[in-house]
Each structure stands twice: as C-alpha cells, then as structure tokens.
N, C-alpha and C. Protein backbone atom coordinates (compact mmCIF):
# COMPACT_ATOMS: atom_id res chain seq x y z
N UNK A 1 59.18 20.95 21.98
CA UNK A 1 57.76 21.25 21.96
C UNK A 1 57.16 20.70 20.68
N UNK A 2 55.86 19.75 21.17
CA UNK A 2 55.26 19.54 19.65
C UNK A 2 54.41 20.82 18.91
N UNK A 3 54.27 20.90 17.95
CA UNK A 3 53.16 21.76 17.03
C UNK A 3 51.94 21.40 18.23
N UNK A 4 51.58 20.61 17.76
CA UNK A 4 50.29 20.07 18.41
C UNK A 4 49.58 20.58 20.17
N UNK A 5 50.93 20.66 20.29
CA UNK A 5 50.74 21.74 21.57
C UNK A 5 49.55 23.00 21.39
N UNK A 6 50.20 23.44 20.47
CA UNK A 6 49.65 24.77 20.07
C UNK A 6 48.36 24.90 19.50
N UNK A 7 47.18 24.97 20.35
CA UNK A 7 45.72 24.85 19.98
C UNK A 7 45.11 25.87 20.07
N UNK A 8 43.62 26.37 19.14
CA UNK A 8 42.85 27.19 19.27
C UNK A 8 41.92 27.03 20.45
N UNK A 9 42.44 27.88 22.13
CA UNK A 9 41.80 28.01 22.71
C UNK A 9 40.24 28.70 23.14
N UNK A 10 39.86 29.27 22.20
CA UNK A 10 38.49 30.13 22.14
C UNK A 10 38.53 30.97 21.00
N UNK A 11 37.10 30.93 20.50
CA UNK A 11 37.23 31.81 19.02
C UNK A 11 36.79 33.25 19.52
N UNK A 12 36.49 33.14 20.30
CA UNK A 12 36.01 34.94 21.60
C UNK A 12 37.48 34.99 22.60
N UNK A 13 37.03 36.59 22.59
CA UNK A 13 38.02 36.70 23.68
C UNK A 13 37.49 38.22 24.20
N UNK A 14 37.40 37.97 25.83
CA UNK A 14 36.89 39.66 26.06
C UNK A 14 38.04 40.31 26.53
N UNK A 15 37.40 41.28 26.19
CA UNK A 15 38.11 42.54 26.03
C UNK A 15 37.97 43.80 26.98
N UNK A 16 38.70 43.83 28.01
CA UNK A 16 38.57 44.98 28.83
C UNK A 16 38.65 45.93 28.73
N UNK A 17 37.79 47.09 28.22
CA UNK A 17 37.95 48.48 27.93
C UNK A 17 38.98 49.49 28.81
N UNK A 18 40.28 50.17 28.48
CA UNK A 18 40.22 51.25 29.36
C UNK A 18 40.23 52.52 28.62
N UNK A 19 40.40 53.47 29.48
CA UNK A 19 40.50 55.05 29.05
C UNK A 19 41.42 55.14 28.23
N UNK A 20 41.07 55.46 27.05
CA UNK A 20 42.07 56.17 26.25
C UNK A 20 43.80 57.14 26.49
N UNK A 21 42.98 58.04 27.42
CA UNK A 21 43.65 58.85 27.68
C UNK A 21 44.30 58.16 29.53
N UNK A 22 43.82 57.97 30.12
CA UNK A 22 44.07 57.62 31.30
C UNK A 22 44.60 56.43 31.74
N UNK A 23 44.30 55.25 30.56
CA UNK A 23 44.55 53.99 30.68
C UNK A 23 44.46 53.00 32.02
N UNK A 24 43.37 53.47 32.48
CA UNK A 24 42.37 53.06 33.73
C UNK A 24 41.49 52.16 33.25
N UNK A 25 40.92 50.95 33.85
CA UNK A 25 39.80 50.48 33.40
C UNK A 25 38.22 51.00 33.73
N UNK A 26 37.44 50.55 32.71
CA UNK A 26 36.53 51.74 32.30
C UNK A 26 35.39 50.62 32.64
N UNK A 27 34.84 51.29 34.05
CA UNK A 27 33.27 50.57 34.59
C UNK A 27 32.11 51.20 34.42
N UNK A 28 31.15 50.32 34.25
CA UNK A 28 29.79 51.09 34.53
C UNK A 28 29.14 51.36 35.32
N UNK A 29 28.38 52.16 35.77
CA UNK A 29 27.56 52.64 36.54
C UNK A 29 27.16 51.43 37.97
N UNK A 30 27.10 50.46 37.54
CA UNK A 30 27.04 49.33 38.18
C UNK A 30 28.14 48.71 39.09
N UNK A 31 29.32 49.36 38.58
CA UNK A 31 30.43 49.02 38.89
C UNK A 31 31.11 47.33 38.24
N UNK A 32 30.28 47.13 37.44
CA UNK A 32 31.21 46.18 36.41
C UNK A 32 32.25 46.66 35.36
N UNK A 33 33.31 45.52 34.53
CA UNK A 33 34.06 46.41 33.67
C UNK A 33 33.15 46.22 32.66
N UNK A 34 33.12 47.85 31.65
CA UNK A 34 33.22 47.69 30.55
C UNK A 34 34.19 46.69 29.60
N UNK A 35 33.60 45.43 28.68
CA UNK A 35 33.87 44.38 27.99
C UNK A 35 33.36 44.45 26.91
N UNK A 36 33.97 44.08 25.76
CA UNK A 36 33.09 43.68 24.31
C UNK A 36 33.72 42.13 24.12
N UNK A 37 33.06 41.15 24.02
CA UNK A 37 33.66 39.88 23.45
C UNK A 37 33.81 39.64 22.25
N UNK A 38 34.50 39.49 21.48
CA UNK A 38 34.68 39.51 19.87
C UNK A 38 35.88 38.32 19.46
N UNK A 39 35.31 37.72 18.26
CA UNK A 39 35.86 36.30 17.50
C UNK A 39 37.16 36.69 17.26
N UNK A 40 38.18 36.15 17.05
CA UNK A 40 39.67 36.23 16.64
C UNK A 40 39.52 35.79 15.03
N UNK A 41 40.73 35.85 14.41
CA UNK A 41 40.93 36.00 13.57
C UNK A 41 41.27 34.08 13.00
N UNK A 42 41.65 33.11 13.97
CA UNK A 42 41.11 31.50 14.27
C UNK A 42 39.57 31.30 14.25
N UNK A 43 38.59 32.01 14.33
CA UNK A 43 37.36 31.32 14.52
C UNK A 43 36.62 31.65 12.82
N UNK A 44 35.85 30.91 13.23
CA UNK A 44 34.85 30.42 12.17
C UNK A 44 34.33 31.53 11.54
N UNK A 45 33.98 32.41 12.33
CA UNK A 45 32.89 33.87 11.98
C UNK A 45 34.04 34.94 11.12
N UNK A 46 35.45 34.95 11.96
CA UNK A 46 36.43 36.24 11.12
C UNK A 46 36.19 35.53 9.65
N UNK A 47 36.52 34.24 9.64
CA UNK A 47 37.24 33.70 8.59
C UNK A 47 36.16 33.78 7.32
N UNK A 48 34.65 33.64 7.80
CA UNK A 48 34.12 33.56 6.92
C UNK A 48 33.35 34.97 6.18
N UNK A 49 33.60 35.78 7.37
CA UNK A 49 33.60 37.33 6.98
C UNK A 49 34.40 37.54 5.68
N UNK A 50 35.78 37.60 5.67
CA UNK A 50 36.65 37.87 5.18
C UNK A 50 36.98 37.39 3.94
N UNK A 51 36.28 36.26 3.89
CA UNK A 51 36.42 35.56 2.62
C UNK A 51 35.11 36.24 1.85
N UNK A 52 33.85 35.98 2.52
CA UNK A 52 33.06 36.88 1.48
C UNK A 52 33.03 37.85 1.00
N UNK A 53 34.05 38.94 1.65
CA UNK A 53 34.64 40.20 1.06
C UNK A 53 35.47 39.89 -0.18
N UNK A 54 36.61 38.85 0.39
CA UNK A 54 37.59 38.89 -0.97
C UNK A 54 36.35 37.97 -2.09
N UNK A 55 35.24 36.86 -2.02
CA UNK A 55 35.04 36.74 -3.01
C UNK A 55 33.66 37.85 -3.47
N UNK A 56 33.50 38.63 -2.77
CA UNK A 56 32.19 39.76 -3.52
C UNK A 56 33.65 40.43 -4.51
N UNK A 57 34.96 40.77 -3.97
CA UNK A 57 35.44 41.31 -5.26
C UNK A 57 35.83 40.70 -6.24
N UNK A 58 36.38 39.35 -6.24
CA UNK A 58 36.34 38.41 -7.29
C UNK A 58 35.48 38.00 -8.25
N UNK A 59 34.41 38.37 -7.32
CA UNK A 59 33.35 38.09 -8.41
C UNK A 59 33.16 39.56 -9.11
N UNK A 60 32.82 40.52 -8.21
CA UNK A 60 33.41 41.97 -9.40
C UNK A 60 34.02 42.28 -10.47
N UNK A 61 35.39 41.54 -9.96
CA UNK A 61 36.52 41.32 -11.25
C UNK A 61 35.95 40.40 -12.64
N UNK A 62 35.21 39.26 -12.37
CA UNK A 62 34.95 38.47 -12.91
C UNK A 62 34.06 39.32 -14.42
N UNK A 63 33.19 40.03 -13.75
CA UNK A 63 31.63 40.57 -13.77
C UNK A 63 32.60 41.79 -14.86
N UNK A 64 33.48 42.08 -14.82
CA UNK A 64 34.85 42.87 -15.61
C UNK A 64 34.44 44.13 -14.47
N UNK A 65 34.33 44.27 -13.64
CA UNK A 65 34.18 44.83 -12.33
C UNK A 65 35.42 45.64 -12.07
N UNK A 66 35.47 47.30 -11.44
CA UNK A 66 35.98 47.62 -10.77
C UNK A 66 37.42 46.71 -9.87
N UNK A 67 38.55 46.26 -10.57
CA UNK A 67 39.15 45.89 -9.58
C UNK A 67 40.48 46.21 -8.76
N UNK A 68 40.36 47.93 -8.80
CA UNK A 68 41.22 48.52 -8.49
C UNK A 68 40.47 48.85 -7.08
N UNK A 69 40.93 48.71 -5.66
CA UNK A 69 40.54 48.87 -4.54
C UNK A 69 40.99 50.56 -4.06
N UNK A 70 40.08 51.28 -3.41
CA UNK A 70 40.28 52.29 -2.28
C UNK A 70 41.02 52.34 -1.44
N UNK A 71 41.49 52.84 -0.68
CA UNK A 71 41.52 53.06 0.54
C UNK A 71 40.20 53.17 1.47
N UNK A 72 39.47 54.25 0.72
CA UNK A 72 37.91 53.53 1.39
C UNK A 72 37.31 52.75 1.68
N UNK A 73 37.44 52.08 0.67
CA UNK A 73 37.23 50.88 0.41
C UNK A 73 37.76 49.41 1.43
N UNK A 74 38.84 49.60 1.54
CA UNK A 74 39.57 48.52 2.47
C UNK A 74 39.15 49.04 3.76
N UNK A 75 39.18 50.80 4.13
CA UNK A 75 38.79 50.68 5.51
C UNK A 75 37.33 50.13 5.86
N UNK A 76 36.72 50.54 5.01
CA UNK A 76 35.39 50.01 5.21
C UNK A 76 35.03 48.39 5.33
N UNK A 77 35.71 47.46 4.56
CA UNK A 77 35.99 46.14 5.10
C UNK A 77 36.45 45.72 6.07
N UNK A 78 37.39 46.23 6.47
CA UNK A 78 37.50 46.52 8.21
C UNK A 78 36.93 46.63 8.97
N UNK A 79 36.28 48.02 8.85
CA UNK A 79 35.14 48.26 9.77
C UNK A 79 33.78 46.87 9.93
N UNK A 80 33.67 46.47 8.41
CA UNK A 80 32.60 45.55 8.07
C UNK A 80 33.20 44.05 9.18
N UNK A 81 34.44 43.75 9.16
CA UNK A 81 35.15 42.92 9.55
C UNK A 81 34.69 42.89 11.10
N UNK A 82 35.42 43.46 11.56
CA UNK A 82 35.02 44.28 13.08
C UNK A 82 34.46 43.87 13.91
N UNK A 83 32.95 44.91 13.05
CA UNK A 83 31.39 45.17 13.63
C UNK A 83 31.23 43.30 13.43
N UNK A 84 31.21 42.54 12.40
CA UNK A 84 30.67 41.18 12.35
C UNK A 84 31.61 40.61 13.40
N UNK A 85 32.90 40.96 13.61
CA UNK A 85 32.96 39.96 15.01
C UNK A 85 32.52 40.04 16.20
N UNK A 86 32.22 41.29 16.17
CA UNK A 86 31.70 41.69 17.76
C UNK A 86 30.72 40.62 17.95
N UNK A 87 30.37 39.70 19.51
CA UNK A 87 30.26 38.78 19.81
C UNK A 87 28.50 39.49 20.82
N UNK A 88 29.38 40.29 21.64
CA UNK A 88 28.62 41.28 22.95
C UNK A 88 29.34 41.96 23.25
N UNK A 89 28.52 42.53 24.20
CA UNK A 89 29.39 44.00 24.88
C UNK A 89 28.55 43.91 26.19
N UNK A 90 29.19 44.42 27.19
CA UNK A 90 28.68 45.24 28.54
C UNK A 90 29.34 46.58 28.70
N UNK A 91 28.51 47.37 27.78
CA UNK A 91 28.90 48.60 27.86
C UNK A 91 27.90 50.00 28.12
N UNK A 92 28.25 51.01 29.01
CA UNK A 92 27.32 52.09 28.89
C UNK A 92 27.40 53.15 28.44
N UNK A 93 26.11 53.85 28.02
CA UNK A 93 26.13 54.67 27.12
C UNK A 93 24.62 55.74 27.48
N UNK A 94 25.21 56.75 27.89
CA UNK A 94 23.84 57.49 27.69
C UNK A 94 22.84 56.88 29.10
N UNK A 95 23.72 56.43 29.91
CA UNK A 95 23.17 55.51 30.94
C UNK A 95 22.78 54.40 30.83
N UNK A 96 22.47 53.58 29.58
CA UNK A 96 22.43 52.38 29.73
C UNK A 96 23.60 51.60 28.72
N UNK A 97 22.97 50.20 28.97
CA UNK A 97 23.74 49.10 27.98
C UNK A 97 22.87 49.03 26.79
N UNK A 98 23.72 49.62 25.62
CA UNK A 98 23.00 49.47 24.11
C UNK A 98 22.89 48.05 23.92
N UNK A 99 21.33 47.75 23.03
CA UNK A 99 21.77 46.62 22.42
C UNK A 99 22.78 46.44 21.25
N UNK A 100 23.49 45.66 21.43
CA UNK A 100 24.26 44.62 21.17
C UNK A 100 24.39 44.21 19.16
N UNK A 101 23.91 45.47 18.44
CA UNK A 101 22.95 44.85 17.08
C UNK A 101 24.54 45.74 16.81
N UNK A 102 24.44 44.55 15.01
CA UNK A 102 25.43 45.01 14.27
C UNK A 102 25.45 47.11 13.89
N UNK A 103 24.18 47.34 13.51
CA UNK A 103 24.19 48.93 13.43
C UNK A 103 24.93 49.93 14.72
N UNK A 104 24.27 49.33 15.97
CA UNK A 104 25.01 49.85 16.88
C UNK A 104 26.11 49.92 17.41
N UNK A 105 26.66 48.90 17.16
CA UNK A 105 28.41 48.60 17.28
C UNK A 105 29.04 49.39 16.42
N UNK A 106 28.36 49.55 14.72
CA UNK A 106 28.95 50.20 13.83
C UNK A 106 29.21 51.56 13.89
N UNK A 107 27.94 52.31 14.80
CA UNK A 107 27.99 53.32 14.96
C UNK A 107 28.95 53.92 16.10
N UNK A 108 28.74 53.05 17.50
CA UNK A 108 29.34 53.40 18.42
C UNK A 108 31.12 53.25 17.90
N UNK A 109 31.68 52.52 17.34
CA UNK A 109 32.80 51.95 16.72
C UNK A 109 33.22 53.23 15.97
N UNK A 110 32.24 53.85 14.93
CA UNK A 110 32.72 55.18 13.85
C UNK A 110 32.70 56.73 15.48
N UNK A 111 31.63 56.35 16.17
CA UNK A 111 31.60 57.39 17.30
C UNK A 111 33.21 57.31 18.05
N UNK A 112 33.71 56.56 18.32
CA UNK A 112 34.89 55.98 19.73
C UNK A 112 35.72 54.82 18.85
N UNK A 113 36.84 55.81 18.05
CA UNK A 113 37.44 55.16 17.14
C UNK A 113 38.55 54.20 17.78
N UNK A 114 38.96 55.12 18.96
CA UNK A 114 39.67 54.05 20.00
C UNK A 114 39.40 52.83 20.60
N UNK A 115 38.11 52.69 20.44
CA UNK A 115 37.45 51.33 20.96
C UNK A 115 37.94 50.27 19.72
N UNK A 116 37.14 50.91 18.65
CA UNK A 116 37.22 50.34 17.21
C UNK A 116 39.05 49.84 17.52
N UNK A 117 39.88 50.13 17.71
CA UNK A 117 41.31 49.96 16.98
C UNK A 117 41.61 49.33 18.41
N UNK A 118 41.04 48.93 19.25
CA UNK A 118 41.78 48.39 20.84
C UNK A 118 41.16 46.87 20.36
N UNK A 119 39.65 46.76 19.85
CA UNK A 119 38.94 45.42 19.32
C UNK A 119 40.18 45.20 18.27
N UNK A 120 40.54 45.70 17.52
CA UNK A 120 41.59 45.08 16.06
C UNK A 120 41.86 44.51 16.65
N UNK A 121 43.12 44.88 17.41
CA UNK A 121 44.00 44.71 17.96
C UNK A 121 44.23 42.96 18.74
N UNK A 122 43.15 43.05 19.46
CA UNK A 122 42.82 42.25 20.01
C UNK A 122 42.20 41.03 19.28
N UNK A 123 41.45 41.09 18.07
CA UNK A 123 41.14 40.30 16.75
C UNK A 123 42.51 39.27 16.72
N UNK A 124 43.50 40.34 16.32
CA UNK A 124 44.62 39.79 15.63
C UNK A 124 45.96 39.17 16.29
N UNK A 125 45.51 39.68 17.99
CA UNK A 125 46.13 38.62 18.85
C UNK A 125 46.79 37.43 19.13
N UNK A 126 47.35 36.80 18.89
CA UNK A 126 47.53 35.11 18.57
C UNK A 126 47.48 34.50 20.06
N UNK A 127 47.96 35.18 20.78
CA UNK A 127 48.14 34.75 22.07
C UNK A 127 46.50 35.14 22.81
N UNK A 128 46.28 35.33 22.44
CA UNK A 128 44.16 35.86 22.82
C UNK A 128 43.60 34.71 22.65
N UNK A 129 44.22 33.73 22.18
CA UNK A 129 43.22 32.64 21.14
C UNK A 129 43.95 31.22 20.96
N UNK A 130 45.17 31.02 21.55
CA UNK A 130 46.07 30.24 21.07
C UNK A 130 46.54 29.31 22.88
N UNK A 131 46.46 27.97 23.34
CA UNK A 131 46.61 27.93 24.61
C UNK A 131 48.49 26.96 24.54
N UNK A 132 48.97 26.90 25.30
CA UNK A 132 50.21 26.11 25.08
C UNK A 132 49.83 24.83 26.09
C-alpha cells in the first residue's frame, strides 16, 4: 500500500445522534435523524481553532502571563474547540430545530453533555475523515 493512498476524505462528517441510554437512533418529529455535521480534526477550521488557543497562551506567557493551565481551563478549550467545529445540526428541541449559532450549540452542548462527548469523539475519528 502506498501512503498516498491515504487521503483526507471530507473535513465534515455527520453524525447520527442516538439515545444515550437506549442507544436507538434519535428522530425528529418529522421523522428525520437527528445529525450535527462537524469538521475533524484534518480540516482547516479544527486546526485553526486550536492553534489560536495554543498561541492566545503563548502570547500570555510572553506578556509574563499566567502560564500555568487549569483544568478549567483546558476543559473550556474544548468546549471552545467543539462548539467552533460544529458545522449544522438537524436537531429538535422544544419542538423545533434551533438555530444553528455558536451560543446555541454551546449551550445545548453544556445542557446534553452526552451529545458534547459523542461530537469529540467523532472530531477525533481518523477513519470519519480519512478514504483508502
């Protein structure tokens, strides 16, 4: 097998919601699945997230800044991480489909922590994103 084989097939990848507890897939009212599409950890958007985190603390450090990190702290870059890849969603809530805005993802994400950690997951995929 060459390397070269091995290409970045899509910087999105959706994501089929199921039940937490039931591990059923989870439709809406409409009878479509609940989906969020969100960038991998290959595309353009993780990468450049992530870097402006590590350089806002570099430059902290620089600045003679705080450069001992949290735990808060890192989760919250995460979370920050996340919410910026989220792409879309077809999801319901309260009877409808929320828009789609970074606040609302953030919130619904801190609301339905299981959603939050099924998107990681799926972020960090290689095979989500990678075609042979």
């Amino acid at each position: 097998m060459d390397l070269n084989a091995l290409e970045v097939k899509s910087d999105t990848s959706v994501v089929k919601l199921y039940h937490p507890i039931h591990n059923t897939a989870m439709v809406n009212d409409d009878g479509s699945d609940m989906t969020i599409t969100v960038h991998g950890k290959y595309s353009k958007r993780y990468r450049e997230i992530q870097q402006n985190q590590q350089n806002a603390r570099l430059k902290r450090a620089e600045r003679g800044g705080k450069m001992k990190l949290t735990a808060e702290e890192i989760l919250a870059d995460r979370l920050d991480l996340t919410v910026g890849c989220v792409d879309s969603w077809n999801i319901q809530l309260d009877g409808s489909v929320p828009e789609c805005t970074p606040a609302n993802v953030r919130s619904i994400f801190q609301r339905f922590p299981w959603m939050r950690e099924n998107i990681e997951l799926e972020m960090e995929d290689t095979q989500a994103f990678l075609s042979v």
